[in-house]
PDB file of N, CA and C in Angstrom:
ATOM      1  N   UNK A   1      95.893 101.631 115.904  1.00  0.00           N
ATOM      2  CA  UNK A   1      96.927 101.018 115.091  1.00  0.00           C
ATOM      3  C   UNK A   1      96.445 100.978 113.645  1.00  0.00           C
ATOM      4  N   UNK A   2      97.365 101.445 112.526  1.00  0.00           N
ATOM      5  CA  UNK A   2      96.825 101.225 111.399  1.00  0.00           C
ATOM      6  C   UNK A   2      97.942 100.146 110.320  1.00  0.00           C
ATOM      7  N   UNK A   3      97.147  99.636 109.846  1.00  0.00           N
ATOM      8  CA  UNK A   3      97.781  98.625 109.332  1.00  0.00           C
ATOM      9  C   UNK A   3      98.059  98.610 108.033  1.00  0.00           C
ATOM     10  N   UNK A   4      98.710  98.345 107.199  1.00  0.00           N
ATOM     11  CA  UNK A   4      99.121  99.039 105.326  1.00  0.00           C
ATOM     12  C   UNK A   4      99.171  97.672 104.801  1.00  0.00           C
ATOM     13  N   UNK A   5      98.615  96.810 103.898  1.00  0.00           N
ATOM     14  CA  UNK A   5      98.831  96.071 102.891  1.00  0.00           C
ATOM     15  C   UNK A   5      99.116  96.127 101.481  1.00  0.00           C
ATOM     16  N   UNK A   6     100.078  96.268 101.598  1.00  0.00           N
ATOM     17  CA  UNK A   6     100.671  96.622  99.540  1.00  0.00           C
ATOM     18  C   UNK A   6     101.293  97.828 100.246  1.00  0.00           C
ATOM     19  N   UNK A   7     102.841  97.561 100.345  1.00  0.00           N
ATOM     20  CA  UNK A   7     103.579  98.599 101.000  1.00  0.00           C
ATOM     21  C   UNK A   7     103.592  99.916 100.215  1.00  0.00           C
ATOM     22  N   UNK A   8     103.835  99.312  98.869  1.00  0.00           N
ATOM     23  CA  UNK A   8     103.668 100.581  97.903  1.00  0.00           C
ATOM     24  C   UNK A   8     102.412 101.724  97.980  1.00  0.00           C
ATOM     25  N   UNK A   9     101.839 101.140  97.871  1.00  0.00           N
ATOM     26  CA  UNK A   9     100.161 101.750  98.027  1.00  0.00           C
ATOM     27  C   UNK A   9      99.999 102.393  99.626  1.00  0.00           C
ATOM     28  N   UNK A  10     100.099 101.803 100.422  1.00  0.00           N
ATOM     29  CA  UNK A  10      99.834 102.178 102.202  1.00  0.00           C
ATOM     30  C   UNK A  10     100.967 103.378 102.487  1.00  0.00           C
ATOM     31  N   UNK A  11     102.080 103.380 101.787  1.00  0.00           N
ATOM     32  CA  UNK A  11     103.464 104.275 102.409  1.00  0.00           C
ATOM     33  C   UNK A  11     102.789 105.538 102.674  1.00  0.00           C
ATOM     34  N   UNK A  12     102.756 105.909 102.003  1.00  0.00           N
ATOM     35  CA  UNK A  12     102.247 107.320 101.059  1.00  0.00           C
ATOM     36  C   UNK A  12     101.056 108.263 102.505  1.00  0.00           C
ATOM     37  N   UNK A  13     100.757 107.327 103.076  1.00  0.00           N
ATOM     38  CA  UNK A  13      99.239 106.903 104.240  1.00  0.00           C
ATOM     39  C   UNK A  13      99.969 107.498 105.235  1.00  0.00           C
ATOM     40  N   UNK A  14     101.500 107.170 105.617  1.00  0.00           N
ATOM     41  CA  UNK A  14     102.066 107.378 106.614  1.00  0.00           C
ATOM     42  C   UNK A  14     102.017 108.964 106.783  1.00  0.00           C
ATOM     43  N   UNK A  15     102.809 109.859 105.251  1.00  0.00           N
ATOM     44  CA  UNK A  15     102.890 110.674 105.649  1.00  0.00           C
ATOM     45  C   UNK A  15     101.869 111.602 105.263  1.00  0.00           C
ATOM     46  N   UNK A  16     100.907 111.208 104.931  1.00  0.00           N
ATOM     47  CA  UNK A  16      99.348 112.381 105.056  1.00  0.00           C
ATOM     48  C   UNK A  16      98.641 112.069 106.252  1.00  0.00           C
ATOM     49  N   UNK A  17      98.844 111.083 107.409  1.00  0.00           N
ATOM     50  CA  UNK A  17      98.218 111.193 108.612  1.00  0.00           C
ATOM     51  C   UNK A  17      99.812 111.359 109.343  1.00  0.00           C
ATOM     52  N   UNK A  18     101.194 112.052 109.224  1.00  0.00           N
ATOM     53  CA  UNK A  18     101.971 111.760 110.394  1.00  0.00           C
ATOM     54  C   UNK A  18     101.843 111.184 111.255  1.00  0.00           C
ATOM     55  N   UNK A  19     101.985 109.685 110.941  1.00  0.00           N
ATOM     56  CA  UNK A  19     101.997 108.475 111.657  1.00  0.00           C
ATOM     57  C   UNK A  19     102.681 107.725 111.094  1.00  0.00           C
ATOM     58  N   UNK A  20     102.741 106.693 112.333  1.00  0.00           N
ATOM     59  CA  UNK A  20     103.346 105.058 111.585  1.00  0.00           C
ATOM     60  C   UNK A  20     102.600 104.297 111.374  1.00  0.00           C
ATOM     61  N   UNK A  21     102.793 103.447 110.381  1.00  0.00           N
ATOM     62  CA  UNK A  21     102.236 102.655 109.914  1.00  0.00           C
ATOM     63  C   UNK A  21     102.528 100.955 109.883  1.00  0.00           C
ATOM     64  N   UNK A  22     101.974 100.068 110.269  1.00  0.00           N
ATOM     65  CA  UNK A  22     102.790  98.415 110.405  1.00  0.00           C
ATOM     66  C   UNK A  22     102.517  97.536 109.073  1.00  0.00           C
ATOM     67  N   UNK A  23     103.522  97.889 108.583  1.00  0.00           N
ATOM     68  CA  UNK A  23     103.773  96.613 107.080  1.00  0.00           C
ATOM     69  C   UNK A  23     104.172  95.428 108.117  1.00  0.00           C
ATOM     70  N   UNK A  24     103.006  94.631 107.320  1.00  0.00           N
ATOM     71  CA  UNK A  24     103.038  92.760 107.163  1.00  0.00           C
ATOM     72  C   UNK A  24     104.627  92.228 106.609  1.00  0.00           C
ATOM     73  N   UNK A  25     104.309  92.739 105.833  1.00  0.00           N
ATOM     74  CA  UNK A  25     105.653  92.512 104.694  1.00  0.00           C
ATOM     75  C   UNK A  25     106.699  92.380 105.184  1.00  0.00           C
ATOM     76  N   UNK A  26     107.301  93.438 106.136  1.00  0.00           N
ATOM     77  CA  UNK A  26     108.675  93.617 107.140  1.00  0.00           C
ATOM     78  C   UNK A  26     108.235  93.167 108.402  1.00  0.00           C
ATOM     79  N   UNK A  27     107.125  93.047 108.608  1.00  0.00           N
ATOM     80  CA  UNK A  27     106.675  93.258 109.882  1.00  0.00           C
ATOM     81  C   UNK A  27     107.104  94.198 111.057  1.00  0.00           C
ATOM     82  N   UNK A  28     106.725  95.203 110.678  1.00  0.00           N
ATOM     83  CA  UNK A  28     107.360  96.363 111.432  1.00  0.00           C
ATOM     84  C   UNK A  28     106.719  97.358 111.206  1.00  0.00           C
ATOM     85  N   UNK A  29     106.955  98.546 112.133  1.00  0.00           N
ATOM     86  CA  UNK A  29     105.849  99.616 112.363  1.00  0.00           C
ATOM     87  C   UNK A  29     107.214 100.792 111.680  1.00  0.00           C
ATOM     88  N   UNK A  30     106.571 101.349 110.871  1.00  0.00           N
ATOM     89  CA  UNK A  30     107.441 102.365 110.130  1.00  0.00           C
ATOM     90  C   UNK A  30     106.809 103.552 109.807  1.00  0.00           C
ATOM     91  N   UNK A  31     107.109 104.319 109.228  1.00  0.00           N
ATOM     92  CA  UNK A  31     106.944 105.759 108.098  1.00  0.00           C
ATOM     93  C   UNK A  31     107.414 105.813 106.743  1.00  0.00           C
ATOM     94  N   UNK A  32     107.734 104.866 106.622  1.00  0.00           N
ATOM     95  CA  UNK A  32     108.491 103.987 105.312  1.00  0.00           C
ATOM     96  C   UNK A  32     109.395 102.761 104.820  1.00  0.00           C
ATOM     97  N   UNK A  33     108.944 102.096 104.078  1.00  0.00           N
ATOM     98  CA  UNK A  33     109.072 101.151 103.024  1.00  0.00           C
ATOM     99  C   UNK A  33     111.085 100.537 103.528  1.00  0.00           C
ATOM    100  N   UNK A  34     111.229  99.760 104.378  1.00  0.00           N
ATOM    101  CA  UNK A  34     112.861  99.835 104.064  1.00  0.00           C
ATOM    102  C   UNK A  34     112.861  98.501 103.326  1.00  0.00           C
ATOM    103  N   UNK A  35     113.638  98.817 102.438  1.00  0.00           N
ATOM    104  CA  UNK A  35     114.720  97.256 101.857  1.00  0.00           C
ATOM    105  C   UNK A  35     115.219  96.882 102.272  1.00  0.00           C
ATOM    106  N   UNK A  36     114.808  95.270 102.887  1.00  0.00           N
ATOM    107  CA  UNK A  36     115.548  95.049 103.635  1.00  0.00           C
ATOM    108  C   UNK A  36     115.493  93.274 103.292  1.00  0.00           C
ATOM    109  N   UNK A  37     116.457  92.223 103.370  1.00  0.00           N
ATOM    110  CA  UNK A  37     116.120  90.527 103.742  1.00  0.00           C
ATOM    111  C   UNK A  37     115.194  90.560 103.757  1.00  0.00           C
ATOM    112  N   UNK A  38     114.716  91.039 104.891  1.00  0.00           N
ATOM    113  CA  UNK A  38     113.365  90.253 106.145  1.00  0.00           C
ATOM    114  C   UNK A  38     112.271  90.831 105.253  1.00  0.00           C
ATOM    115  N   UNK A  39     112.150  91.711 104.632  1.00  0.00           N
ATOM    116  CA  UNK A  39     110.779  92.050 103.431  1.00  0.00           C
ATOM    117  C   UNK A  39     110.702  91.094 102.758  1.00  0.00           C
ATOM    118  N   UNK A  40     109.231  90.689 102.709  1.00  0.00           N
ATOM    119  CA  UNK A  40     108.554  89.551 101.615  1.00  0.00           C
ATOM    120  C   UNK A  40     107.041  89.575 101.018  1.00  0.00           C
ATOM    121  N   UNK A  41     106.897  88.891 100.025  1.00  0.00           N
ATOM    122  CA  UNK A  41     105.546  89.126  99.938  1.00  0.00           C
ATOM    123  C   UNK A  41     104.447  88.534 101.390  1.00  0.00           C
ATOM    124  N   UNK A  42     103.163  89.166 101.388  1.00  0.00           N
ATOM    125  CA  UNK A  42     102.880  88.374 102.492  1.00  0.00           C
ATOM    126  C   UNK A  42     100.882  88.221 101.872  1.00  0.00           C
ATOM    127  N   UNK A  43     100.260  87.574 102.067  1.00  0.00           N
ATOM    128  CA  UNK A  43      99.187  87.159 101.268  1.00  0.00           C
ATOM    129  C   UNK A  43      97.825  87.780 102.046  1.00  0.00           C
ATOM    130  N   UNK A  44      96.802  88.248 101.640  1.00  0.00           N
ATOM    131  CA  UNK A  44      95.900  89.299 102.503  1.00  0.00           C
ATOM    132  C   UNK A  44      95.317  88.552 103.745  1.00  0.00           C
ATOM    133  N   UNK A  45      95.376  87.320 103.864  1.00  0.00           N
ATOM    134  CA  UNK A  45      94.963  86.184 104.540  1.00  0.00           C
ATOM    135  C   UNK A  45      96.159  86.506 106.004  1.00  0.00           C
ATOM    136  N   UNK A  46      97.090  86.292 105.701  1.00  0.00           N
ATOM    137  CA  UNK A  46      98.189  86.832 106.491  1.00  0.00           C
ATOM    138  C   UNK A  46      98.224  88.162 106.835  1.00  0.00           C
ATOM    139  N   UNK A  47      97.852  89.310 106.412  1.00  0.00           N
ATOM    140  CA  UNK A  47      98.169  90.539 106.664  1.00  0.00           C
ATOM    141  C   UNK A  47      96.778  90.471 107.747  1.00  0.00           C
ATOM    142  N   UNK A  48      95.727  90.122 107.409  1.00  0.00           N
ATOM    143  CA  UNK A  48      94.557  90.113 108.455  1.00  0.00           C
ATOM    144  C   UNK A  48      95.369  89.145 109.519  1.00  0.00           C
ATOM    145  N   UNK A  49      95.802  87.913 109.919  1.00  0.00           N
ATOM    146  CA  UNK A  49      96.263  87.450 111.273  1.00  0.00           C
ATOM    147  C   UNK A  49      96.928  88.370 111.523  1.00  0.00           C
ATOM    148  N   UNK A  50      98.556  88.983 111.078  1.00  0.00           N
ATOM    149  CA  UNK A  50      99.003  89.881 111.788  1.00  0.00           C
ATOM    150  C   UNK A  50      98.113  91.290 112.105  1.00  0.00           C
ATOM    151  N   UNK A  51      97.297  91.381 111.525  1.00  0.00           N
ATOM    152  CA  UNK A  51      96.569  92.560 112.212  1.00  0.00           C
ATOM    153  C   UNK A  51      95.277  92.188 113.567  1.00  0.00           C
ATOM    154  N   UNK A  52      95.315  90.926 113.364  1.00  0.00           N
ATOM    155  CA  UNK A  52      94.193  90.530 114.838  1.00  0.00           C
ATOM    156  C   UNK A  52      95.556  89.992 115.810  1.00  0.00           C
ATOM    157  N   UNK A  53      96.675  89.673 115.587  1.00  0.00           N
ATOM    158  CA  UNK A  53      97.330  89.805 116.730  1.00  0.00           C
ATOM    159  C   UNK A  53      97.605  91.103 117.034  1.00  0.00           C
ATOM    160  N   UNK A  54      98.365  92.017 116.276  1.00  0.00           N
ATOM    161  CA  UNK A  54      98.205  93.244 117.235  1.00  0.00           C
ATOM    162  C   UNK A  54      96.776  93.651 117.586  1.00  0.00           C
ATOM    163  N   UNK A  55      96.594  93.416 117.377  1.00  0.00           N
ATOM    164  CA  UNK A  55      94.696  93.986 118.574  1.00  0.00           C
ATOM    165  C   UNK A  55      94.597  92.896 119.669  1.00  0.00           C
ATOM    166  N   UNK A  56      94.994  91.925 119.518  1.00  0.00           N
ATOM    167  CA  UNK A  56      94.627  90.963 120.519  1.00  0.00           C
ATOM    168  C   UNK A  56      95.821  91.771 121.762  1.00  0.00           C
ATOM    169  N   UNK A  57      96.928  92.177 121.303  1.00  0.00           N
ATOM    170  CA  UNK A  57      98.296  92.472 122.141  1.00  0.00           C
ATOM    171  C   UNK A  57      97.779  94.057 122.721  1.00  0.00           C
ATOM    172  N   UNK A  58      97.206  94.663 121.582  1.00  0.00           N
ATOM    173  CA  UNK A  58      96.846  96.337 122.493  1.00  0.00           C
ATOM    174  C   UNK A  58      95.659  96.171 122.663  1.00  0.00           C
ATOM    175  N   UNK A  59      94.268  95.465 122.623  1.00  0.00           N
ATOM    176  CA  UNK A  59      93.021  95.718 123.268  1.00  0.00           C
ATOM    177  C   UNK A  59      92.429  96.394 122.146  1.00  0.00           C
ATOM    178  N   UNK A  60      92.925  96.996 121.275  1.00  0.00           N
ATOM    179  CA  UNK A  60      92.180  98.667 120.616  1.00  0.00           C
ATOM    180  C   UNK A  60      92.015  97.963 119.237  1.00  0.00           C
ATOM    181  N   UNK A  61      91.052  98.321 119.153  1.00  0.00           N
ATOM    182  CA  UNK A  61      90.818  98.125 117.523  1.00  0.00           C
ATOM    183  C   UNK A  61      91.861  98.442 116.051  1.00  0.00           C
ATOM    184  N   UNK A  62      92.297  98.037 115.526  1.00  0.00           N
ATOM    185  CA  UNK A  62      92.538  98.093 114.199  1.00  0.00           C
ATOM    186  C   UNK A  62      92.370  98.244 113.441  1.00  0.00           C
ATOM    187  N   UNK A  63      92.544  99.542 112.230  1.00  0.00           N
ATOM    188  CA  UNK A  63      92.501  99.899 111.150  1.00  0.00           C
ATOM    189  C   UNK A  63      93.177  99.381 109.975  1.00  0.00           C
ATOM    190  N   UNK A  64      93.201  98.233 108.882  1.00  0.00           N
ATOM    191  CA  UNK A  64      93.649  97.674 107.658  1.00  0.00           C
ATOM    192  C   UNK A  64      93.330  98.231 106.279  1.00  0.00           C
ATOM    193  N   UNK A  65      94.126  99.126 105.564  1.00  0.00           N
ATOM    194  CA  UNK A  65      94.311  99.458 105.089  1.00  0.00           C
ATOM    195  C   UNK A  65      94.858  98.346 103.778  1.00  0.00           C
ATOM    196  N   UNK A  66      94.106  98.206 102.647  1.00  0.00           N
ATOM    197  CA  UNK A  66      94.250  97.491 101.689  1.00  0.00           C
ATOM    198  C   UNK A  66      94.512  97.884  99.943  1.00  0.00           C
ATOM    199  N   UNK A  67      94.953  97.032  99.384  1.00  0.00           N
ATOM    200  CA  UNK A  67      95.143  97.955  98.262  1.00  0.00           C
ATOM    201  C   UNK A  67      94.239  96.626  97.026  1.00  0.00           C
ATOM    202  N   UNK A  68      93.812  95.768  97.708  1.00  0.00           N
ATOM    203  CA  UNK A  68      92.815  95.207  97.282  1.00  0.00           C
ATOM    204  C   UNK A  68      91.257  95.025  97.974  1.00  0.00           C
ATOM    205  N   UNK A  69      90.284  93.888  97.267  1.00  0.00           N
ATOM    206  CA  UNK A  69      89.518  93.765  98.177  1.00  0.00           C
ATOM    207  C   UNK A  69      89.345  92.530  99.042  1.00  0.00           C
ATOM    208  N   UNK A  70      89.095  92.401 100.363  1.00  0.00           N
ATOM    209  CA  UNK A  70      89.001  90.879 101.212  1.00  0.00           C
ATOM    210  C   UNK A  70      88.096  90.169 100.849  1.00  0.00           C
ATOM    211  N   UNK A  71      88.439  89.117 100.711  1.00  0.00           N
ATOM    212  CA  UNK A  71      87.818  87.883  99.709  1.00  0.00           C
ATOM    213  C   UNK A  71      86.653  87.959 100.682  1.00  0.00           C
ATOM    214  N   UNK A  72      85.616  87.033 100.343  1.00  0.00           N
ATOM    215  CA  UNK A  72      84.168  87.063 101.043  1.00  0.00           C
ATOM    216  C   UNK A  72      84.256  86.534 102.018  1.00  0.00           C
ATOM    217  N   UNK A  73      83.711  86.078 103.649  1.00  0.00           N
ATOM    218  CA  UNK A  73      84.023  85.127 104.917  1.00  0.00           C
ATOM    219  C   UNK A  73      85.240  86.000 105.426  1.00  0.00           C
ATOM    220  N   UNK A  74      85.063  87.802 105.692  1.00  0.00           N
ATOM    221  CA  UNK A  74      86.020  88.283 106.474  1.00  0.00           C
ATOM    222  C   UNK A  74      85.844  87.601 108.343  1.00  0.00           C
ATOM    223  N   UNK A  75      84.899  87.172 108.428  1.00  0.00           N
ATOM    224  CA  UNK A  75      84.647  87.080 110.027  1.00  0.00           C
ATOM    225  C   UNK A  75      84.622  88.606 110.595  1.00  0.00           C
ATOM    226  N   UNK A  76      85.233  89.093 111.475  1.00  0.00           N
ATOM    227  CA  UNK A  76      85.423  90.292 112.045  1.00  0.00           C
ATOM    228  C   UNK A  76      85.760  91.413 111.444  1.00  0.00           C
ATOM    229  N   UNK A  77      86.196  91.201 110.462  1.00  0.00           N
ATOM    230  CA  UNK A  77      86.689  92.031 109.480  1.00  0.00           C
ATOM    231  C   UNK A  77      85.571  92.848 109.137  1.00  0.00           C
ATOM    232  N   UNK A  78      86.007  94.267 109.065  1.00  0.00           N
ATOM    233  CA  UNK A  78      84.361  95.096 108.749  1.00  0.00           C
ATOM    234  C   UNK A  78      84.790  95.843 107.312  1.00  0.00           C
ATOM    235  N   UNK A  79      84.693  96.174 106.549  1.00  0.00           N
ATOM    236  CA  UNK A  79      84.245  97.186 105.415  1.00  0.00           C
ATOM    237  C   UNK A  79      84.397  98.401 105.713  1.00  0.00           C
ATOM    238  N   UNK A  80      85.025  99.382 105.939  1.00  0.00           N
ATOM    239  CA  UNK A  80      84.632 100.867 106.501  1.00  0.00           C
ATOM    240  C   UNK A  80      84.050 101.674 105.127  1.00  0.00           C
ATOM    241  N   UNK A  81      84.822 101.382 104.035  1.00  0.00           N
ATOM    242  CA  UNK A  81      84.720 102.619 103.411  1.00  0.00           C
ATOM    243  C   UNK A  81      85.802 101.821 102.071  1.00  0.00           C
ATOM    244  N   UNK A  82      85.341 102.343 100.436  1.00  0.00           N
ATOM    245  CA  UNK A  82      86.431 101.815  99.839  1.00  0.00           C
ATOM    246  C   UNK A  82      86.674 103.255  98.973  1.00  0.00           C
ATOM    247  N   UNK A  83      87.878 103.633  97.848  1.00  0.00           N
ATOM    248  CA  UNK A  83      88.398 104.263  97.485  1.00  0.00           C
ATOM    249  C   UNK A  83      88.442 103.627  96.246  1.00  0.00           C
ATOM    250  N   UNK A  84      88.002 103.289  95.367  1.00  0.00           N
ATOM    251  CA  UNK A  84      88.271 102.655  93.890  1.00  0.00           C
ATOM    252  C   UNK A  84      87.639 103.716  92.805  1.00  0.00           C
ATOM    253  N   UNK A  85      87.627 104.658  92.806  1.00  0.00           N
ATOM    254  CA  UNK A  85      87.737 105.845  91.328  1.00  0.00           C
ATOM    255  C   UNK A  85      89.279 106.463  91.063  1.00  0.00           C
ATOM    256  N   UNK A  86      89.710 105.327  91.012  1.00  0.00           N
ATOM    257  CA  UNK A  86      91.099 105.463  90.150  1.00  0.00           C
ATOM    258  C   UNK A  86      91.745 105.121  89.334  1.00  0.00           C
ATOM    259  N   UNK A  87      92.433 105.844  87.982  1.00  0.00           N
ATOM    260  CA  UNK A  87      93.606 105.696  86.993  1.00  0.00           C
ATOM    261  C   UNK A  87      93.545 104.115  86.963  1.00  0.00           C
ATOM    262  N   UNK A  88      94.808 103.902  88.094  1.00  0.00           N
ATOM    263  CA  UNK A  88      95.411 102.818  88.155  1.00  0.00           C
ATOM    264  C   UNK A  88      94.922 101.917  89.111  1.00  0.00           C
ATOM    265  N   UNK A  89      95.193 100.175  88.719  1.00  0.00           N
ATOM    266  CA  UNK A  89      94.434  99.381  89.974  1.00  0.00           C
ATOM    267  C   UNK A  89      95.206  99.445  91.413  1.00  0.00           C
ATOM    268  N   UNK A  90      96.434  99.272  91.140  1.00  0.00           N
ATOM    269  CA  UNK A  90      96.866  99.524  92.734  1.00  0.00           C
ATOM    270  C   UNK A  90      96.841 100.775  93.500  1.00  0.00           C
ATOM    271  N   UNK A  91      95.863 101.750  92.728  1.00  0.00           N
ATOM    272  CA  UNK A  91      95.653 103.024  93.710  1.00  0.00           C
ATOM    273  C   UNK A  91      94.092 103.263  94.750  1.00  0.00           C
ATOM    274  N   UNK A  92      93.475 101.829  94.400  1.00  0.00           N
ATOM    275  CA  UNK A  92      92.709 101.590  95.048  1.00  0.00           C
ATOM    276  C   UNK A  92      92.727 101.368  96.082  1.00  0.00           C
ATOM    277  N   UNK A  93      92.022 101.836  97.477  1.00  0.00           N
ATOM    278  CA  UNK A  93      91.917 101.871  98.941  1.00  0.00           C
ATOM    279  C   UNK A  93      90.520 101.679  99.582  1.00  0.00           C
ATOM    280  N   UNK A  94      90.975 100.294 100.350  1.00  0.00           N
ATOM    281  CA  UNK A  94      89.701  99.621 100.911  1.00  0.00           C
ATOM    282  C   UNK A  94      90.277  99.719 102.463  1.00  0.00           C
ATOM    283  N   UNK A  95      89.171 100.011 103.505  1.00  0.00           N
ATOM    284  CA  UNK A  95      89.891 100.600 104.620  1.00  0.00           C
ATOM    285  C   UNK A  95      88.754  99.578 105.552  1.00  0.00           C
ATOM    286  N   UNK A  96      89.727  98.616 106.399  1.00  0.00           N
ATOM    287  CA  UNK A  96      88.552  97.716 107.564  1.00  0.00           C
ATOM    288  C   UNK A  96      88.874  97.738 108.436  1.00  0.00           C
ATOM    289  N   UNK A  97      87.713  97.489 109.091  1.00  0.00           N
ATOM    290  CA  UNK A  97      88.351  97.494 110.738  1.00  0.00           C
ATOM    291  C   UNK A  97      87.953  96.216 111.694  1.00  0.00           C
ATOM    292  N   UNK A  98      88.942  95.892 112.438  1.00  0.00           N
ATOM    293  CA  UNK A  98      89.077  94.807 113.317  1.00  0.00           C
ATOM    294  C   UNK A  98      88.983  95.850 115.002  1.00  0.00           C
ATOM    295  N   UNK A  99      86.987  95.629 115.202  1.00  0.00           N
ATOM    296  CA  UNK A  99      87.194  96.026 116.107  1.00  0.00           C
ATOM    297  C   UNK A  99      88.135  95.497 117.441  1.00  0.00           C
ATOM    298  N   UNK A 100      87.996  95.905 118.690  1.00  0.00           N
ATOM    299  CA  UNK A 100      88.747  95.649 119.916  1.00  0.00           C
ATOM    300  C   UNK A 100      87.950  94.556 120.195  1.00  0.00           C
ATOM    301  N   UNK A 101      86.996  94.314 120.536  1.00  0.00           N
ATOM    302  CA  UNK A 101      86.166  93.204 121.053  1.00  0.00           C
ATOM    303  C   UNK A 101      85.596  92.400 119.474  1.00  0.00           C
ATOM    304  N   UNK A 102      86.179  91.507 118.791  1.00  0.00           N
ATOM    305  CA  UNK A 102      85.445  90.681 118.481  1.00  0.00           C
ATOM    306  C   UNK A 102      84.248  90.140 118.674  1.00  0.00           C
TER     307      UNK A 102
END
C-alpha cells in the first residue's frame, strides 16, 4: 500500500508507478486528486494514523510518501530514503515505511 501526503506532490507518484495511491485528504485510494466536499486538509500526524490503520487492516507494510519531513518521535515510522535537491519546496520527497509487524 502506498500512501501520498500533499496530494499535489504524491499524484504525479500514481502515474510513474501505475498504481493507486491513498490520499488522507479524501481518504480514498485513487490515481488522482478528485474535488470533491469530503477533501480537506489533513495534518502529517493524521496522515501517519490513517496509514497504521491500513496496515493494521492488510497485515503488509506501508509505504508514506511525504512532501515534508516527520517531526522527530516517529515511533515505527522508518526513514527510507529522502528526495530534497529541488527548485521548489513542495517538490521534495521523503519516503517511510510502516513496517507490517510493529
Amino acid at each position: 500500500m502506498l500512501v501520498g501526503h500533499g496530494d499535489f506532490q504524491t499524484s504525479s507518484l500514481s502515474g510513474q508507478l501505475d498504481r493507486p495511491i491513498y490520499y488522507p485528504s479524501s481518504r480514498r485510494l485513487g490515481t488522482y486528486i478528485r474535488w470533491s466536499a469530503d477533501r480537506g486538509p489533513v495534518s502529517f500526524e493524521d496522515a501517519v494514523n490513517q496509514a497504521r490503520t491500513l496496515r493494521v487492516g492488510s497485515g503488509r507494510p506501508v509505504v508514506l510518501v511525504a512532501s515534508s519531513a516527520l517531526p522527530p518521535g516517529g515511533g515505527d515510522v522508518k526513514l527510507l530514503g529522502a528526495l530534497t535537491n529541488s527548485v521548489v519546496d513542495d517538490e521534495r520527497y521523503y519516503v517511510y515505511l510502516l513496517p507490517a509487524n510493529p
